[in-house]
C-alpha atoms as a PDB file:
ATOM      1  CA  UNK A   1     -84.501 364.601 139.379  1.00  0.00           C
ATOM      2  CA  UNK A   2     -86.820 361.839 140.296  1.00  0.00           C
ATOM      3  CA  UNK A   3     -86.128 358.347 139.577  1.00  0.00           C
ATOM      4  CA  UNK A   4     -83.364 359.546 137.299  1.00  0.00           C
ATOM      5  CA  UNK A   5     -85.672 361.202 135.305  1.00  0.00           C
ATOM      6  CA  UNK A   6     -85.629 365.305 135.125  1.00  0.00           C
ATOM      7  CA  UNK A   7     -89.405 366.611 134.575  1.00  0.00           C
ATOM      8  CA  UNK A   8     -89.019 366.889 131.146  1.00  0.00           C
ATOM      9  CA  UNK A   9     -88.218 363.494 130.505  1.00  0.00           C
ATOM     10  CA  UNK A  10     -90.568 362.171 133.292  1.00  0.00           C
ATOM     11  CA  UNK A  11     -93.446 364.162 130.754  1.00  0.00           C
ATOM     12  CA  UNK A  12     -92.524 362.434 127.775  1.00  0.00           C
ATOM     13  CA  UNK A  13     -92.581 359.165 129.555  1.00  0.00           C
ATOM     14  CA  UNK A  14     -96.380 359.624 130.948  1.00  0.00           C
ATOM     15  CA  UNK A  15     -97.336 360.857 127.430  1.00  0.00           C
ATOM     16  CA  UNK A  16     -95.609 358.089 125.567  1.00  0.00           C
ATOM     17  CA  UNK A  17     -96.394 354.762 128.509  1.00  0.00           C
ATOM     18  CA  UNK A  18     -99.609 353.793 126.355  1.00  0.00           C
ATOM     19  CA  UNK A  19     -98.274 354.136 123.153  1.00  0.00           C
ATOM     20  CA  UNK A  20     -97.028 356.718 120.540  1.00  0.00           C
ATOM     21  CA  UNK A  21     -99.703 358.880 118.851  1.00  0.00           C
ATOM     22  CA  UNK A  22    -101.390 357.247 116.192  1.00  0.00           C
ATOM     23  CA  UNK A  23    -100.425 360.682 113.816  1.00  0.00           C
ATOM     24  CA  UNK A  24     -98.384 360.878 110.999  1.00  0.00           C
ATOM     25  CA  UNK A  25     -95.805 363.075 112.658  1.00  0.00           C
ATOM     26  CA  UNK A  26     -96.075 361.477 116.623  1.00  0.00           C
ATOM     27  CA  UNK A  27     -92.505 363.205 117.817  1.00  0.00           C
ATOM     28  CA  UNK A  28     -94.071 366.633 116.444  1.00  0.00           C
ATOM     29  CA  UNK A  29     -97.427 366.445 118.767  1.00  0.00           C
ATOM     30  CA  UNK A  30     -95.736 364.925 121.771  1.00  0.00           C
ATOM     31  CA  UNK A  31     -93.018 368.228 120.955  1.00  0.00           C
ATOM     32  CA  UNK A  32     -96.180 370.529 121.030  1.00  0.00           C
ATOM     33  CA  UNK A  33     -97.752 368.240 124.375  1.00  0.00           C
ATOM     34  CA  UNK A  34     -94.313 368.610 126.202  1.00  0.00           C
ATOM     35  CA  UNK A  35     -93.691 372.166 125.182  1.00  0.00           C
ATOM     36  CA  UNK A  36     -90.399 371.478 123.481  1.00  0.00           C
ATOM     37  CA  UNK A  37     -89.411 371.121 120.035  1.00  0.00           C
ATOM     38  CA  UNK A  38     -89.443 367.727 117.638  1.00  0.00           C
ATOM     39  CA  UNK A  39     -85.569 367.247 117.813  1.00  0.00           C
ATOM     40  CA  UNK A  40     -85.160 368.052 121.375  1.00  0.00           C
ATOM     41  CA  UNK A  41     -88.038 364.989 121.724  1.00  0.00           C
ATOM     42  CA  UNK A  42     -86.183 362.590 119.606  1.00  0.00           C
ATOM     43  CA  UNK A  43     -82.815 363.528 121.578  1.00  0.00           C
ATOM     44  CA  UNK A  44     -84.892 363.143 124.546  1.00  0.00           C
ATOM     45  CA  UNK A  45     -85.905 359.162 124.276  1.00  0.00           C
ATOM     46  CA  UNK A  46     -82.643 358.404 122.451  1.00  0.00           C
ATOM     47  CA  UNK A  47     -80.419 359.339 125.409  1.00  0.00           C
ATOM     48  CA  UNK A  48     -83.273 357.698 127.907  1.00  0.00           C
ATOM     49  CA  UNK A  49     -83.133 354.375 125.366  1.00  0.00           C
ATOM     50  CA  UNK A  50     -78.947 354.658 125.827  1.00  0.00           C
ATOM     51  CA  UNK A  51     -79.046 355.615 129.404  1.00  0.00           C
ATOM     52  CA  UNK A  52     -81.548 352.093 129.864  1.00  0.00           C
ATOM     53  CA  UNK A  53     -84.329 354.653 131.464  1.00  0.00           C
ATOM     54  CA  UNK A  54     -86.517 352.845 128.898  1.00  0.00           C
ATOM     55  CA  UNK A  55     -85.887 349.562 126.963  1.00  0.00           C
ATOM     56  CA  UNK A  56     -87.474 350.563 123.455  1.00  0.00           C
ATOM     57  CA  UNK A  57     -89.608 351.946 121.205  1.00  0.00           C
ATOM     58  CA  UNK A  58     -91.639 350.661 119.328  1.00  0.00           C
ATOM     59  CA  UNK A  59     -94.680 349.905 117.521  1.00  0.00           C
ATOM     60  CA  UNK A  60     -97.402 347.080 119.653  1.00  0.00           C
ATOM     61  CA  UNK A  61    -100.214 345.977 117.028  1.00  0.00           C
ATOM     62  CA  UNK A  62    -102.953 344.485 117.810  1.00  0.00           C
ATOM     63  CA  UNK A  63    -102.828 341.669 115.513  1.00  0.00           C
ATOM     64  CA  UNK A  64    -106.661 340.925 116.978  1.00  0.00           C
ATOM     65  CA  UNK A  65    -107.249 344.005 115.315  1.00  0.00           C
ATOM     66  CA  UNK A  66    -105.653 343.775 111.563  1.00  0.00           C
ATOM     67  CA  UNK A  67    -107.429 339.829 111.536  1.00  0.00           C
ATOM     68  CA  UNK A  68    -104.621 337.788 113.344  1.00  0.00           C
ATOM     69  CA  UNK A  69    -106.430 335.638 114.981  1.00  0.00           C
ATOM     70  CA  UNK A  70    -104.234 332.846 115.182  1.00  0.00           C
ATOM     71  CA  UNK A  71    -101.152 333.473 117.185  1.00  0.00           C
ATOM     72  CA  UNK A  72     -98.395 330.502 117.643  1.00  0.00           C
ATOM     73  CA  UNK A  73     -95.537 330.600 119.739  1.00  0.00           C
ATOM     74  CA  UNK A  74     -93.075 328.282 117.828  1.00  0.00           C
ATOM     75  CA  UNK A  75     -90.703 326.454 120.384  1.00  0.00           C
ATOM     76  CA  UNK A  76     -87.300 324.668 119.466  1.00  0.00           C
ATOM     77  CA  UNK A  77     -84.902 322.338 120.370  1.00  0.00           C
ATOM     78  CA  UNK A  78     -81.841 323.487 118.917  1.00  0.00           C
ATOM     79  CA  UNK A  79     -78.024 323.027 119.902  1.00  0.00           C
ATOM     80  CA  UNK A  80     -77.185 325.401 122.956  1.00  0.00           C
ATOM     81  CA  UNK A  81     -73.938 326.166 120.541  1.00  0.00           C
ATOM     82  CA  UNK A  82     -76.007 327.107 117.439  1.00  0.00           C
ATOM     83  CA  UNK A  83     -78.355 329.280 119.448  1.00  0.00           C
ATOM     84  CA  UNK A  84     -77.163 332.629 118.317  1.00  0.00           C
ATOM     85  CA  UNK A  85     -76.864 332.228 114.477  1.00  0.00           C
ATOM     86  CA  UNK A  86     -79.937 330.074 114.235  1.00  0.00           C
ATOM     87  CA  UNK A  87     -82.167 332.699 116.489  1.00  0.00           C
ATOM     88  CA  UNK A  88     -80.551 335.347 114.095  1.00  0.00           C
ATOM     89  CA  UNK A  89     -81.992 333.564 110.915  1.00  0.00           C
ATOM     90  CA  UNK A  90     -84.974 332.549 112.548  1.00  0.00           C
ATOM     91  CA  UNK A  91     -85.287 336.466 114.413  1.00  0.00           C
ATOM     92  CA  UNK A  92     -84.897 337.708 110.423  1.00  0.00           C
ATOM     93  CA  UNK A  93     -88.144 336.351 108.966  1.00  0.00           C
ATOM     94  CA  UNK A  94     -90.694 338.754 108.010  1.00  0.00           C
ATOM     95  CA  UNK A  95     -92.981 337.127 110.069  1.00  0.00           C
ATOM     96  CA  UNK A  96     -91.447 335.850 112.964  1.00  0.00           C
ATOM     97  CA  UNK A  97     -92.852 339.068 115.500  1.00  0.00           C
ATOM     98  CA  UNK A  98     -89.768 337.903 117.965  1.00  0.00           C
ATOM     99  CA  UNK A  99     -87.657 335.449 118.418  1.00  0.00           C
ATOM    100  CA  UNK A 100     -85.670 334.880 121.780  1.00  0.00           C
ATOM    101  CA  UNK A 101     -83.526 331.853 123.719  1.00  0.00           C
ATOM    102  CA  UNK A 102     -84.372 330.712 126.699  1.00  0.00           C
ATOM    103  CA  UNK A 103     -83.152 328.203 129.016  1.00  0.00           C
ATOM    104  CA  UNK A 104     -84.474 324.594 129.107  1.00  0.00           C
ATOM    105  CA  UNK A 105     -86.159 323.041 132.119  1.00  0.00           C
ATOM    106  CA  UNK A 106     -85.044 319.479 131.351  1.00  0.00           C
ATOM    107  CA  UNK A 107     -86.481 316.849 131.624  1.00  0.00           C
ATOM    108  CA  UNK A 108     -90.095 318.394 130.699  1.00  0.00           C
ATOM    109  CA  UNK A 109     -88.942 321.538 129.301  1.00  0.00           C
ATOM    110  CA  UNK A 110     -85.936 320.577 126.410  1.00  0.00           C
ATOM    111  CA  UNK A 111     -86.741 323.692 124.049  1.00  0.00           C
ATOM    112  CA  UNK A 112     -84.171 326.499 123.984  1.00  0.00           C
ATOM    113  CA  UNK A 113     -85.083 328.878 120.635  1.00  0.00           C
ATOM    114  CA  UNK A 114     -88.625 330.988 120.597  1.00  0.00           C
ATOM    115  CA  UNK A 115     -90.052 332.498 118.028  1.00  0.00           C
ATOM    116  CA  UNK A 116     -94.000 334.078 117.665  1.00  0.00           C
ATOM    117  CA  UNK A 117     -95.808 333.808 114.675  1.00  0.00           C
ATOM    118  CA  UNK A 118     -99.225 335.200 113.889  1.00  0.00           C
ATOM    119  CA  UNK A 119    -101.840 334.455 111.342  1.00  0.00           C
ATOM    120  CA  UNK A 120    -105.548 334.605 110.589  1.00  0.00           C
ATOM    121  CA  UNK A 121    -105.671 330.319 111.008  1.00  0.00           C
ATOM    122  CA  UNK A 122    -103.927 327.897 112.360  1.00  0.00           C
ATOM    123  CA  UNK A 123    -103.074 326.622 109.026  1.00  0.00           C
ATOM    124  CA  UNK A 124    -101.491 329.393 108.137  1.00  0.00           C
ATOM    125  CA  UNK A 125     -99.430 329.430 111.099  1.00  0.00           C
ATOM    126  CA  UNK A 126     -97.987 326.241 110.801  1.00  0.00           C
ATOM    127  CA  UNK A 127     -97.011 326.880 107.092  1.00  0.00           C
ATOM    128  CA  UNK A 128     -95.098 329.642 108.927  1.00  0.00           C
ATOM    129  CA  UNK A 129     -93.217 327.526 111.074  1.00  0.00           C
ATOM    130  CA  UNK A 130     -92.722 325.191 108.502  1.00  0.00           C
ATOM    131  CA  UNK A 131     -90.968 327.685 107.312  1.00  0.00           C
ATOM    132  CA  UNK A 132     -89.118 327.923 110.137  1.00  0.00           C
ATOM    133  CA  UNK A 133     -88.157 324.451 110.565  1.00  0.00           C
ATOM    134  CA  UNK A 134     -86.742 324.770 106.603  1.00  0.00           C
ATOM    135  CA  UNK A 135     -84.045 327.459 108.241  1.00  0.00           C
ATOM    136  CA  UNK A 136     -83.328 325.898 111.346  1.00  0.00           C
ATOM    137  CA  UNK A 137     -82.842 322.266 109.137  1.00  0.00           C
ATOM    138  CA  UNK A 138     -81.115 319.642 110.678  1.00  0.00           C
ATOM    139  CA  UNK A 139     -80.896 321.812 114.081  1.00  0.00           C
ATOM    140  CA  UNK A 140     -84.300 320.469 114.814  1.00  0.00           C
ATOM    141  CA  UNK A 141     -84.631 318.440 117.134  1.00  0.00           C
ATOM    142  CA  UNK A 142     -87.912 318.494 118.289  1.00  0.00           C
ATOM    143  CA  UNK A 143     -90.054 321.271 118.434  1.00  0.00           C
ATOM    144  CA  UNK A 144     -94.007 322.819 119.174  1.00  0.00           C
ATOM    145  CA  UNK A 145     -96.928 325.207 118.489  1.00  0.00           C
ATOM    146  CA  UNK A 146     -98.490 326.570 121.507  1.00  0.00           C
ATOM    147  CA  UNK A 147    -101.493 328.814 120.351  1.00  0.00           C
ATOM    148  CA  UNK A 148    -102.853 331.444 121.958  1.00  0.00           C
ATOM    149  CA  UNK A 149    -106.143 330.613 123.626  1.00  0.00           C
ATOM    150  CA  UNK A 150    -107.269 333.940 125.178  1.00  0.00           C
ATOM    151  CA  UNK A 151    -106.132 337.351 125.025  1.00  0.00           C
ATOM    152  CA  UNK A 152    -103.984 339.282 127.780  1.00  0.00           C
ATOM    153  CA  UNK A 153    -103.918 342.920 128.088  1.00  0.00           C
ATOM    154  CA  UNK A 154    -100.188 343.712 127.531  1.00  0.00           C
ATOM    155  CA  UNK A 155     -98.864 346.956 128.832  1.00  0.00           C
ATOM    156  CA  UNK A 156     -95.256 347.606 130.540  1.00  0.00           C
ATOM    157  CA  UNK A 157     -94.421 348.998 133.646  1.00  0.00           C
ATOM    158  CA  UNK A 158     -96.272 352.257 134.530  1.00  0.00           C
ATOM    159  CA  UNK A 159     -95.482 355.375 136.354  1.00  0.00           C
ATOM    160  CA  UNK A 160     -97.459 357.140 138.181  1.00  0.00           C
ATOM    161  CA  UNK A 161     -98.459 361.492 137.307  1.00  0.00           C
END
């Protein structure tokens, strides 16, 4: 094994790294790519997701691409105690993309709670975090937009064939 990773595995990886196949039945075509069958695949990345070989799956829109064009990281101030049920309420919106803590950097830095928020205007962004502010209610106390301002290529780690 290689990096942990028998050859099997280490094929699924390379043909998975860029994204799942945009087919109705992806686990069936990467079984037919890989040479083994659907359930073995799905076996497969659930014992490399357990094991911490990879860290998810999941599904990376382009929200460019489906007219998104206004993306928003929210940033909060929030009690350090409160962090973990308010990011759970906050994580639980149907449009919050992810929501995450993260330490301050006091005394320029006091925001603790992040959550992303997309939209196709800035308007319509900031009725989403006003939204947010509604759950996180007296919590608040201070927080920010930052909007996107260019677009960055986002792809995890690679290995090599």
């Amino acid at each position: 094994m290689t990096g942990g990773l028998d050859p099997i595995d280490r094929r699924l990886v390379l043909s998975t790294q860029s994204g799942l196949p945009l087919v109705p039945r992806p686990y069936h075509q990467l079984a037919e790519e890989v040479g083994i069958s659907p359930a073995e695949v799905m076996t497969r990345l659930a014992r490399m997701l357990e094991s911490g070989a990879i860290r998810r799956i999941g599904a990376v829109p382009n929200h460019y691409a489906i007219g998104y064009t206004a993306n928003g990281m929210s940033v909060w101030d929030v009690p350090d105690e409160r962090i973990e049920p308010l990011g759970a309420r906050v994580g639980a919106l149907d449009f919050v993309t992810h929501c995450y803590h993260r330490p301050r950097r006091l005394p320029e830095w006091p925001f603790n709670l992040f959550a992303m928020v997309h939209g196709s205007s800035r308007a319509e962004v900031r009725d989403k975090v006003a939204k947010i502010a509604a759950v996180i209610g007296c919590d608040c106390r201070s927080y920010d937009v930052l909007f996107s301002t260019s677009i960055l290529k986002k792809t995890g780690l690679r290995i090599g064939a």
